[in-house]
Protein backbone atom coordinates (compact mmCIF):
# COMPACT_ATOMS: atom_id res chain seq x y z
CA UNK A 1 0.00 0.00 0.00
CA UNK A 2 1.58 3.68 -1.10
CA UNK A 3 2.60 5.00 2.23
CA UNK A 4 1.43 8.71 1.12
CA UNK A 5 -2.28 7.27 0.18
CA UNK A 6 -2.52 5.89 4.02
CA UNK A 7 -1.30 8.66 5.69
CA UNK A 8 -4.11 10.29 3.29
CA UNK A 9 -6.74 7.65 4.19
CA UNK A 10 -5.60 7.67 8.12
CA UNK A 11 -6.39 11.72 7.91
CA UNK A 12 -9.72 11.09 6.60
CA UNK A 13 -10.25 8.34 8.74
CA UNK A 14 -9.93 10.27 11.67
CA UNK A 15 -11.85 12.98 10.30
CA UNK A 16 -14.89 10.86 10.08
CA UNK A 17 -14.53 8.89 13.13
CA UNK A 18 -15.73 12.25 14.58
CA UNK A 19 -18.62 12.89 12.75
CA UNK A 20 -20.29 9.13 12.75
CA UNK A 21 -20.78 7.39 16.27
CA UNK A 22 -18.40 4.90 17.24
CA UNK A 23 -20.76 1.80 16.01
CA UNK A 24 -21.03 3.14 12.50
CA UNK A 25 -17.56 3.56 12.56
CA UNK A 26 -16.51 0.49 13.41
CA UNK A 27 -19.13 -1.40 10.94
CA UNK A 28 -18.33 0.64 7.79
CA UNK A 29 -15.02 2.28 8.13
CA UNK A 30 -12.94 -0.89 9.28
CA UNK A 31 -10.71 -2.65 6.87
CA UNK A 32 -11.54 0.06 4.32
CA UNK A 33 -8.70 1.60 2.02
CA UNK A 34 -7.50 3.87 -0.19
CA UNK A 35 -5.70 2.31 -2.97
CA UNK A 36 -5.25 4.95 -5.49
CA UNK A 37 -5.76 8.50 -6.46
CA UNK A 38 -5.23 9.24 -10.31
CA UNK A 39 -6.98 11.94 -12.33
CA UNK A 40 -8.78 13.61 -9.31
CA UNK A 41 -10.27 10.19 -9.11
CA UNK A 42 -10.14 8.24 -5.76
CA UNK A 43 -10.60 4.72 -5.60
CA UNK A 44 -11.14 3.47 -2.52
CA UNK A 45 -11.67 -0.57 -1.23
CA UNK A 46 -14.37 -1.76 0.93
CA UNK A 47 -14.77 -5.50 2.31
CA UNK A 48 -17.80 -6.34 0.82
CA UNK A 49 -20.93 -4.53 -1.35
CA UNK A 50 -22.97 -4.34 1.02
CA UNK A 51 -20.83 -1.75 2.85
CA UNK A 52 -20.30 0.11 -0.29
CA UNK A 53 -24.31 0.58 -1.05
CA UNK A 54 -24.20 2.45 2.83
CA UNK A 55 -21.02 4.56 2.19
CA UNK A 56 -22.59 5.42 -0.88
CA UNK A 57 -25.98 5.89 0.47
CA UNK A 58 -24.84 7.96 3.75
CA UNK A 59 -21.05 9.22 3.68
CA UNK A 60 -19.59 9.76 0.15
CA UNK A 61 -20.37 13.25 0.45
CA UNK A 62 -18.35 13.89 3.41
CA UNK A 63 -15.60 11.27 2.21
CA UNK A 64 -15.26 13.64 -1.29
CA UNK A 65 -15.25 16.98 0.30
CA UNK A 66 -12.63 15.55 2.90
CA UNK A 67 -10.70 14.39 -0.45
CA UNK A 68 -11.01 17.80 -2.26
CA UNK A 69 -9.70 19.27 0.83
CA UNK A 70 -6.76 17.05 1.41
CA UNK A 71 -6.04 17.03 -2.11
CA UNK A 72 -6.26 20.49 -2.88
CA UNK A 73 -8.61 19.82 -5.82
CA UNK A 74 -12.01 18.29 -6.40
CA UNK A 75 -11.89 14.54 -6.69
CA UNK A 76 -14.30 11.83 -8.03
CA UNK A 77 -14.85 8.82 -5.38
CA UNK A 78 -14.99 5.33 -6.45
CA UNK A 79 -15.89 2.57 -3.86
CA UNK A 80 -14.75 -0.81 -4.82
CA UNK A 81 -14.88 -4.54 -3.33
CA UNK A 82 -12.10 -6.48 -1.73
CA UNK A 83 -12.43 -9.61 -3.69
CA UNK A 84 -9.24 -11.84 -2.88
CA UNK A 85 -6.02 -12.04 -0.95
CA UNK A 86 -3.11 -13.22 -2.13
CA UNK A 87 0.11 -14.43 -0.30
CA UNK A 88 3.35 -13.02 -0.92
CA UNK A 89 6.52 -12.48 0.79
CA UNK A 90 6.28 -10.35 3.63
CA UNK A 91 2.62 -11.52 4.67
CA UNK A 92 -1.09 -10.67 2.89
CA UNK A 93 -1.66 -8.40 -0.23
CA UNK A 94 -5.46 -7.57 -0.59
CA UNK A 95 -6.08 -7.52 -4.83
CA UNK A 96 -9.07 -5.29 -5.33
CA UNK A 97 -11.74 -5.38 -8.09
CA UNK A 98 -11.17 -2.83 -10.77
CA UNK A 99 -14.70 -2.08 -12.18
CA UNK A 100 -17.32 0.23 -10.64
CA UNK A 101 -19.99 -1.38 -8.20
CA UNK A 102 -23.43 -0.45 -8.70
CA UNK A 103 -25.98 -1.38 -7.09
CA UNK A 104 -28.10 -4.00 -8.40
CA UNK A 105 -31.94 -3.84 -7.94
CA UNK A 106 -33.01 -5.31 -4.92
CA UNK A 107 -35.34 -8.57 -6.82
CA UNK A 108 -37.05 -9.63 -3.67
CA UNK A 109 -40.87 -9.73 -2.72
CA UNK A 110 -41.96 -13.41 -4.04
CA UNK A 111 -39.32 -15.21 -1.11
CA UNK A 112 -42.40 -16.43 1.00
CA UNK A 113 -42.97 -14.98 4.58
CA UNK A 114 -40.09 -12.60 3.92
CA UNK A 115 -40.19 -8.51 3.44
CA UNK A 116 -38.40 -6.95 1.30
CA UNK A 117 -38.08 -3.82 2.50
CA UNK A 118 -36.23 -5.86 5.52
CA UNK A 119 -33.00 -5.39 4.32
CA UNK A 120 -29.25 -4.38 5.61
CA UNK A 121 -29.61 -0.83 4.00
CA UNK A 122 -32.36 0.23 6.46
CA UNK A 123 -31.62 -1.86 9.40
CA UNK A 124 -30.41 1.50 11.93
CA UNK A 125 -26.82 0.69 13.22
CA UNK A 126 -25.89 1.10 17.39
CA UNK A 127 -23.34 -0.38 19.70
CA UNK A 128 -26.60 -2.58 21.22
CA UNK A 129 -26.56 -4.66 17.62
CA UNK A 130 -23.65 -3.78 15.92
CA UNK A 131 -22.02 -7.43 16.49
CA UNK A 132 -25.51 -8.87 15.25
CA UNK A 133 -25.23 -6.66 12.14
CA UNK A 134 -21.94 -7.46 11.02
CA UNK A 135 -22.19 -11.05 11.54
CA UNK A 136 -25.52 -11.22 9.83
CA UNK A 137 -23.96 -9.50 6.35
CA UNK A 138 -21.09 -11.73 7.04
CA UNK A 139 -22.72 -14.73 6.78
CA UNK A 140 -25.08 -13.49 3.90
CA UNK A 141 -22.03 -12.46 1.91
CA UNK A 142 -20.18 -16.28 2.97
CA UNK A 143 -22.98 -18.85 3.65
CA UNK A 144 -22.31 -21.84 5.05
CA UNK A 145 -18.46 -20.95 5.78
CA UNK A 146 -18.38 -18.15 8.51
CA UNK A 147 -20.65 -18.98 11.14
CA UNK A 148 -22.90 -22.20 11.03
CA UNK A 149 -25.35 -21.87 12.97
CA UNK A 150 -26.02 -18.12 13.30
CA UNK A 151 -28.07 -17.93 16.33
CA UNK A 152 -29.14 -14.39 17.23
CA UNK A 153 -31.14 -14.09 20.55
CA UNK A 154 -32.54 -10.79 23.09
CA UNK A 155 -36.06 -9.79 23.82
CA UNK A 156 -38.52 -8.87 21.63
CA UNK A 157 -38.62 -5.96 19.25
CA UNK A 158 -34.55 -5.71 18.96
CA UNK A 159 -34.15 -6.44 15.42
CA UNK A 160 -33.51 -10.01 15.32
CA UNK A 161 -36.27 -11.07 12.66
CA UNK A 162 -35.37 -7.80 10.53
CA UNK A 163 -31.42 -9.39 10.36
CA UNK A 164 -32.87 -12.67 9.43
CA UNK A 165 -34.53 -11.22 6.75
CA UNK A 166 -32.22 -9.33 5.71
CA UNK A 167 -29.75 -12.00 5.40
CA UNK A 168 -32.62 -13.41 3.12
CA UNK A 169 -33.12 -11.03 0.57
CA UNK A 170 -28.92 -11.00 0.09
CA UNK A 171 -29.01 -14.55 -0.62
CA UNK A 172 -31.66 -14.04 -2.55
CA UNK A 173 -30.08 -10.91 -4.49
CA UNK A 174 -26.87 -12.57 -4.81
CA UNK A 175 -28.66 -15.70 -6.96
CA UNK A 176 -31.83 -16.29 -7.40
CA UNK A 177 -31.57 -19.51 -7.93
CA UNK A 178 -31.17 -20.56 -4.06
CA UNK A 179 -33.51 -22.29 -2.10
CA UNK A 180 -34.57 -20.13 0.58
CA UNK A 181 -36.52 -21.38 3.42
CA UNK A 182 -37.53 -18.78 5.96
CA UNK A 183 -39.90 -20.44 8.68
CA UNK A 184 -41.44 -20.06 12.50
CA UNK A 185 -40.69 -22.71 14.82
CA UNK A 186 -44.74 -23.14 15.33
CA UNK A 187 -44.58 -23.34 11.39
CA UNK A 188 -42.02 -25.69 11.15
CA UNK A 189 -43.70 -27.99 14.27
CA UNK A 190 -47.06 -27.59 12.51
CA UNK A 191 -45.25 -28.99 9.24
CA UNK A 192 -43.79 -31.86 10.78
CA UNK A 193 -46.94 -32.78 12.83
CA UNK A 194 -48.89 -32.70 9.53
CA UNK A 195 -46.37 -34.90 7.14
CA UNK A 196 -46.70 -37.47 10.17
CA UNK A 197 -50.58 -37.03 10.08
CA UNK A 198 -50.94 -37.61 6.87
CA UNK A 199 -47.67 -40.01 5.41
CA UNK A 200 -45.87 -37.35 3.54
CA UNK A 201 -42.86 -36.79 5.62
CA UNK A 202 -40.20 -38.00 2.80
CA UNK A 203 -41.92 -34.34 1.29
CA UNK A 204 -41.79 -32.41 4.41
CA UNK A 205 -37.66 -33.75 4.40
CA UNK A 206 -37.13 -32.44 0.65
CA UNK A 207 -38.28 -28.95 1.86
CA UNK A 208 -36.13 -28.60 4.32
CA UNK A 209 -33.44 -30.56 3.84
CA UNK A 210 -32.54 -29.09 0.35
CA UNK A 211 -32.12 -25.55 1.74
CA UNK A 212 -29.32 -23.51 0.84
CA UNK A 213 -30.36 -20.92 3.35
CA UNK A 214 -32.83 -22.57 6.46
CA UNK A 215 -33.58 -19.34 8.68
CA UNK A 216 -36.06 -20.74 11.91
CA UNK A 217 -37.47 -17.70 13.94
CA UNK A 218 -38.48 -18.18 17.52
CA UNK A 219 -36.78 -21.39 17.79
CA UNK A 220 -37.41 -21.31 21.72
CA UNK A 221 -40.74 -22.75 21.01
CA UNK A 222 -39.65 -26.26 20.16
CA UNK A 223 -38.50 -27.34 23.93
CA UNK A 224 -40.45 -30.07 25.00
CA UNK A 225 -41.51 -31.32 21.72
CA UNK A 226 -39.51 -34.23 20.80
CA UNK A 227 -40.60 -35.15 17.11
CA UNK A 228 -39.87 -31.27 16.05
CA UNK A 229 -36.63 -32.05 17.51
CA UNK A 230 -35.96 -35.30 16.31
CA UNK A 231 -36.49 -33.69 12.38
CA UNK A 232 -34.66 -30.67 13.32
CA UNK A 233 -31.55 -32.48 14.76
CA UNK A 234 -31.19 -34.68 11.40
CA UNK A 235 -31.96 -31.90 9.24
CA UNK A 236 -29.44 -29.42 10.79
CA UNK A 237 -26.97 -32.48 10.37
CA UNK A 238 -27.53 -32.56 6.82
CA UNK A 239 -27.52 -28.83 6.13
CA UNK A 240 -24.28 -28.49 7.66
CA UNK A 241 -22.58 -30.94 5.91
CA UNK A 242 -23.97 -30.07 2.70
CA UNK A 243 -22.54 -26.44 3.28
CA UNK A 244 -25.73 -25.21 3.80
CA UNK A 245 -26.54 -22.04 6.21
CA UNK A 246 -28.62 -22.15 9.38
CA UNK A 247 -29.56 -18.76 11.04
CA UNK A 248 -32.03 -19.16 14.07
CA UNK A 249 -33.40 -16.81 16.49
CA UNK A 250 -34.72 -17.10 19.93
CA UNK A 251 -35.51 -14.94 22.96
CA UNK A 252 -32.75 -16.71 25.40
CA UNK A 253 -29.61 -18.30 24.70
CA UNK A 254 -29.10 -22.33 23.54
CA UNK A 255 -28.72 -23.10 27.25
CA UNK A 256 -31.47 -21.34 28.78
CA UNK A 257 -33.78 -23.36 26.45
CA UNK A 258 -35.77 -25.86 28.53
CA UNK A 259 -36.88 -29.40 27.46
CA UNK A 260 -34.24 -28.74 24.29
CA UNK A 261 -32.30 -32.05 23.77
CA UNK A 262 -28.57 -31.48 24.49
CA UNK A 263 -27.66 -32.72 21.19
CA UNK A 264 -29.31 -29.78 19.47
CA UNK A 265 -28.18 -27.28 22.31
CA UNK A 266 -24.72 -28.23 21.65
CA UNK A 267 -25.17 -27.73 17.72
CA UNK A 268 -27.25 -24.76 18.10
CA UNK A 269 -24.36 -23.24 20.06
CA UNK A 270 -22.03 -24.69 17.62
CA UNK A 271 -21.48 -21.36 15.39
CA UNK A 272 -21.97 -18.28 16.26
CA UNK A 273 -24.65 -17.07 19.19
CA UNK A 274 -24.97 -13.18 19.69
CA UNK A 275 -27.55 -11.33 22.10
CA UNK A 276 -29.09 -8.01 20.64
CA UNK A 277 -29.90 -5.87 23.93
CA UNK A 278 -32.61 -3.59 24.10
CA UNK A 279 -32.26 -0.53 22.50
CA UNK A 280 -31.06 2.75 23.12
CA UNK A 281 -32.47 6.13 22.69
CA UNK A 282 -30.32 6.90 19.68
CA UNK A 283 -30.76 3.88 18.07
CA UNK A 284 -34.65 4.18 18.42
CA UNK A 285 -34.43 7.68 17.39
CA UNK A 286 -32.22 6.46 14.11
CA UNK A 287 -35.00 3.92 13.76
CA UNK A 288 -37.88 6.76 13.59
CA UNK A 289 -36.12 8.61 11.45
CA UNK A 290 -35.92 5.83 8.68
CA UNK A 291 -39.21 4.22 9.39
CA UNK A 292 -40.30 8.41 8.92
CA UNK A 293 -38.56 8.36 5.44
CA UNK A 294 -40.01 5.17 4.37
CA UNK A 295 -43.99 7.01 4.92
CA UNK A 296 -42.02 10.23 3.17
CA UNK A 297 -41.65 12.09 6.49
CA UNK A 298 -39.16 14.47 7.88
CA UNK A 299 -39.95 13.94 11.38
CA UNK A 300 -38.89 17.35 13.62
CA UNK A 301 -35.94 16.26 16.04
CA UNK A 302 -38.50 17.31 19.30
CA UNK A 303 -40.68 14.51 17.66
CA UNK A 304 -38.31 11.64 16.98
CA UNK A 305 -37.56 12.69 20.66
CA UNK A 306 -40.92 11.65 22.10
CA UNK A 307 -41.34 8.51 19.76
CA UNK A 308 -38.13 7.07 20.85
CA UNK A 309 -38.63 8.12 24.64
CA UNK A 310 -41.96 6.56 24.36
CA UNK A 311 -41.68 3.27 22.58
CA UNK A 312 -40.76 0.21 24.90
CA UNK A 313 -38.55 -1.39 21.61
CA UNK A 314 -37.83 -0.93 18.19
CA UNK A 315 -41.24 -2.90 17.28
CA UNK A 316 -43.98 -0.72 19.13
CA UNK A 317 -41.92 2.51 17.18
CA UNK A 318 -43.70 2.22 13.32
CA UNK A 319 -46.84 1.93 15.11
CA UNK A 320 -46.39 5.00 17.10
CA UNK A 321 -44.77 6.44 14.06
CA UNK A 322 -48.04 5.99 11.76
CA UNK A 323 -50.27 7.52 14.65
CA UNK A 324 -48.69 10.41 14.66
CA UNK A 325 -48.65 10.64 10.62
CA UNK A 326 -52.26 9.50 10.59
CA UNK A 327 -53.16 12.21 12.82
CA UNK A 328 -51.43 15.18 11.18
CA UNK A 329 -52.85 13.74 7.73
CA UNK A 330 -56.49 13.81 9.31
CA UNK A 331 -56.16 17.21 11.04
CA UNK A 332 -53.95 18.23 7.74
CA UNK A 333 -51.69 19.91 10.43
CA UNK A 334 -47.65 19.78 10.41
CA UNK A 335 -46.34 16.97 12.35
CA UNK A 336 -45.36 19.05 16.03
CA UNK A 337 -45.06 18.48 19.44
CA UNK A 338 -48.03 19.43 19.90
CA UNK A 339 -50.07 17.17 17.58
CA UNK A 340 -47.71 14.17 18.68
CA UNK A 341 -49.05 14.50 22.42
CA UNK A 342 -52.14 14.77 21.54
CA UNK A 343 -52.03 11.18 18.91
CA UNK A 344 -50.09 9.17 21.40
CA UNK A 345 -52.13 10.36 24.79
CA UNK A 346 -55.74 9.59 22.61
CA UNK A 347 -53.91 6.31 21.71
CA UNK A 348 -53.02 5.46 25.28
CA UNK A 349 -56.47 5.99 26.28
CA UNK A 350 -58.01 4.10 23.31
CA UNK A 351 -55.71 0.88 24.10
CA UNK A 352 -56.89 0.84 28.24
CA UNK A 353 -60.86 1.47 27.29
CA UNK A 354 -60.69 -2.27 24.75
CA UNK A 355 -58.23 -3.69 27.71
CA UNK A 356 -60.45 -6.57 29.33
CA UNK A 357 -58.80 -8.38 32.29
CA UNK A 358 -58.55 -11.81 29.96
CA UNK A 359 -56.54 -9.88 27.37
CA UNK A 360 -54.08 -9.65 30.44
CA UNK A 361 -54.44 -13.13 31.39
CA UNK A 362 -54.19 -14.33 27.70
CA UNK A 363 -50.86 -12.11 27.53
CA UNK A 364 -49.15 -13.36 31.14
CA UNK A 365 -50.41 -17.40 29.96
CA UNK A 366 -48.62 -16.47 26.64
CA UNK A 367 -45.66 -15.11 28.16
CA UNK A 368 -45.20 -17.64 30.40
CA UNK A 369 -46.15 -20.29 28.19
CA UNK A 370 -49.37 -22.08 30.21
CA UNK A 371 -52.67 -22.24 29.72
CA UNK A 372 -55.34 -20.06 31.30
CA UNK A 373 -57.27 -22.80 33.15
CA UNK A 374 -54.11 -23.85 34.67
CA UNK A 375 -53.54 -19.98 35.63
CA UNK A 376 -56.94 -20.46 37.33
CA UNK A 377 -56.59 -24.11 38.72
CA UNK A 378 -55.45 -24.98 42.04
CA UNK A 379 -52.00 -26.34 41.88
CA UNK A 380 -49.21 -24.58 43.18
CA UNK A 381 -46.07 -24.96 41.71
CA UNK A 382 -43.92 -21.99 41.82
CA UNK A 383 -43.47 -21.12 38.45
CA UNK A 384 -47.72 -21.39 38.52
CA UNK A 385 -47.86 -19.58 41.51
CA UNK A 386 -45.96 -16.48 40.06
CA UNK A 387 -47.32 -16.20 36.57
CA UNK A 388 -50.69 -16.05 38.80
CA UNK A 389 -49.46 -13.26 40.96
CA UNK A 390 -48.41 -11.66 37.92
CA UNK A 391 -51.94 -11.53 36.57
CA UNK A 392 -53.28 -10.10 39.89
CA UNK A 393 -50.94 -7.22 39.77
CA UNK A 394 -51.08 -6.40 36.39
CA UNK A 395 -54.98 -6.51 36.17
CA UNK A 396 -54.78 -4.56 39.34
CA UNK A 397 -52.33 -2.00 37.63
CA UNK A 398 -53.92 -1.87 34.65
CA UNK A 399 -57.67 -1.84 34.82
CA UNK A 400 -57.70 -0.72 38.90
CA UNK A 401 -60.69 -3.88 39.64
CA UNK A 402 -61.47 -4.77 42.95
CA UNK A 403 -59.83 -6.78 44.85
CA UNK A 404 -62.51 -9.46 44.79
CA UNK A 405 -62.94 -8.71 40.98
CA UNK A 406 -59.64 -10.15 40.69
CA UNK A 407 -59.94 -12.87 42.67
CA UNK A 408 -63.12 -14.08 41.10
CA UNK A 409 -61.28 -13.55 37.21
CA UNK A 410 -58.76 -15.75 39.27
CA UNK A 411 -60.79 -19.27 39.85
CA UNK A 412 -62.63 -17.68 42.70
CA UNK A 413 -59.26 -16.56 45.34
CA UNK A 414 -59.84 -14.80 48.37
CA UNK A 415 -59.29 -11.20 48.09
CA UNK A 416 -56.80 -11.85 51.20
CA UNK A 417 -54.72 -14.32 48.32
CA UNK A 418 -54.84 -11.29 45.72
CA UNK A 419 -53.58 -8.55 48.35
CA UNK A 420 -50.64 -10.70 48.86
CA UNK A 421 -49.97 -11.70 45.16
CA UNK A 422 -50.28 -7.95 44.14
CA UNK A 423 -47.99 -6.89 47.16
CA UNK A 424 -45.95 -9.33 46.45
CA UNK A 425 -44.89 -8.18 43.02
CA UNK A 426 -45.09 -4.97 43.12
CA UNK A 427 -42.17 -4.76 46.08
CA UNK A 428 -40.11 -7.06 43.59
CA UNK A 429 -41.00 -4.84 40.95
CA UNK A 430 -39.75 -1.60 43.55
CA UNK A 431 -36.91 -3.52 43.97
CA UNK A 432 -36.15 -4.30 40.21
CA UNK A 433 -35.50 -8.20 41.02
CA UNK A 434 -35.58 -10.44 37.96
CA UNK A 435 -39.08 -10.32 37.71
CA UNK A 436 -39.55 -6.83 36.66
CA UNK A 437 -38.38 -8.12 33.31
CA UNK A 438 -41.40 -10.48 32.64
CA UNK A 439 -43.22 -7.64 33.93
CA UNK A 440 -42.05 -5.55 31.30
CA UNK A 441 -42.18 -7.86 28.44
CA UNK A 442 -46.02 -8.46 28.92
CA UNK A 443 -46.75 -4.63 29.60
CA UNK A 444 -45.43 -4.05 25.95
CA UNK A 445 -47.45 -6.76 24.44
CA UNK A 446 -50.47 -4.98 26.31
CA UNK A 447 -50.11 -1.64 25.26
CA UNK A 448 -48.93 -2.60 22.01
């Protein structure tokens, strides 16, 4: 590499690294460099297309000026791939592709259960999911050689079925000729249950087992069934060795799975297994502000504000979004502060008057994955005992019923059983013990 073009490249470099936030950085500005600067024209390496659409899409305006400046006249900028390293004396050249990338359109839309506009270019970038990210365009740009399985896990509304997606329409892009099979774990039980049902499982096999790219959401939801399991375990056997790519997702790690065979925790855990946190105010407010675009919104910066302090994750945030729109386009008032109150406080109030208490005991059974007559049966096991205390204070919190209300909803408890439940919770919730978490993750699914 020219020593005066990276002592260029390192000034420009550092220029940028103040200007972008430290995730960005890291994600698109790593590994990139500049290999050559004739005729005003820069020509600059990337490791991989996908990073070149986002320069191209977000920075090559502030690259270029920080050229022109450098260089003391203007300069074209020409982003091109890394393709292949070669190995000469003295260690690792990188060869670089000569010809100018463009992007190609993005032919997605007919891949069943998959979005298209899910896709790396407007998945919004943060140190919470920046590991995610890069692994996810990693193995879309390499599958079945980087990480096998990718298993991406965190609560819900982080991004993890927008990656897996993602990586779906890039297969897809890069040839349309692979066999893409994006599926639920409830889809891909239901599947398996019904080629046993009816004698066609050497059919439900071919499906699956001829995938170039097999992406399973949710996969937490196959612990304690054994013939899912069973067909999963030989399937992921074949897959692999085929050089086939798994990418699963899940809302706990392979080991926190209960009833999973160890077989399949071990292979699950095999690859590559990365949690997504919760998000962050900036990345929520990044996330409004692309979500905005898609509708053909500027949203003002006081807005984005309240949309990303309000929203619990990334999920609730396009709903939120669109009431806000929805009301300014009724009203045919500018989106303001204002008008954003006033949506999101009538939306609020909206949600609570349809709230009945067995929506919350529907959401705390679903959460906790039991049924409700077992919620309102006598036994007492502990993990029973606190989904039911659970109910009591959240139907108490949310809908403010008597305590005998409750404890009639309940299978008929004693209101003396319901003042200890709720009291009960709510000092673990004061507290913030573990529990505060399940708390939270079935408030969002109640308010939406």
């Amino acid at each position: 590499m020219n020593d005066q073009l990276d002592k260029l490249w390192k000034k420009i470099m550092q220029d940028m690294q103040q200007k972008v936030s430290h995730a960005n950085f890291h994600t698109l500005f790593k590994n990139t460099y500049l290999i050559s600067l004739e005729e005003n024209i820069a020509t600059v390496a990337v490791p991989s297309t996908i990073i070149i659409d986002l320069l191209q899409k977000r920075f090559a305006k502030d690259i270029q000026e920080l050229l022109t400046t450098y260089h003391g006249s203007d300069v074209s900028l020409l982003f091109v791939p890394k393709v292949v390293h070669q190995q000469k004396e003295g260690g690792e050249t990188p060869l670089f592709a000569t010809e100018v990338v463009r992007q190609k359109p993005l032919t997605v839309g007919h891949l069943p259960r998959v979005r298209p506009d899910f896709t790396f270019q407007n998945f919004a970038v943060s140190a919470s999911n920046q590991l995610a990210f890069a692994s996810a365009q990693t193995v879309a740009a390499t599958i079945g050689t980087a990480y096998n399985p990718l298993f991406l896990y965190g609560p819900v509304g982080v991004g993890k079925t927008h990656l897996m997606h993602a990586i779906a329409n890039d297969v897809y892009q890069q040839n349309p000729m692979n066999n893409v099979v994006y599926i639920t774990s409830e889809e891909f039980t239901n599947e398996v249950v019904d080629a046993i049902r009816s004698h066609e499982t050497a059919r439900m096999k071919k499906r699956f087992r001829t995938a170039r790219l097999l992406i399973i959401d949710d996969i937490q939801f196959i612990e304690g069934k054994d013939a899912t399991q069973e067909e999963l375990f030989h399937t992921f056997n074949i897959l692999i060795d085929s050089g086939s790519q798994i990418c699963l997702t899940s809302d706990r790690p392979p080991h926190e799975i209960k009833k999973l065979e160890a077989r399949l925790s071990s292979r699950f855990a095999g690859g590559l297994t990365v949690d997504i946190a919760a998000p962050d105010f900036e990345l929520k407010a990044a996330i409004v502000g692309i979500k905005a675009k898609k509708y053909g919104y500027d949203i003002p910066p006081d807005v984005t504000s309240i949309l990303a302090e309000r929203a619990e994750d990334t999920r609730s945030l396009e709903g939120l979004l669109l009431r806000v729109i929805t009301q300014a386009t009724n009203l045919n008032k500018p989106i303001t502060v204002e008008l954003a109150e006033d949506a999101l406080g009538n939306m609020l109030e909206e949600k609570r008057q349809h709230l009945h208490a067995d929506d919350i005991i529907n959401y705390v059974c679903s959460y906790y994955q039991i049924k409700p007559t077992q919620l309102r049966g006598p036994r007492r096991t502990a993990s029973l005992v606190k989904a039911r205390q659970v109910a009591m204070y959240l139907i108490h919190e949310e809908l403010r019923l008597t305590l005998v209300e409750i404890g009639n909803l309940l299978g008929g408890r004693d209101h003396t059983t319901i003042i200890h439940g709720v009291e009960k919770i709510k000092s673990l919730v004061d507290n913030k013990e573990k529990i505060t978490e399940d708390i939270m993750g079935i408030t969002k699914s109640i308010r939406g």
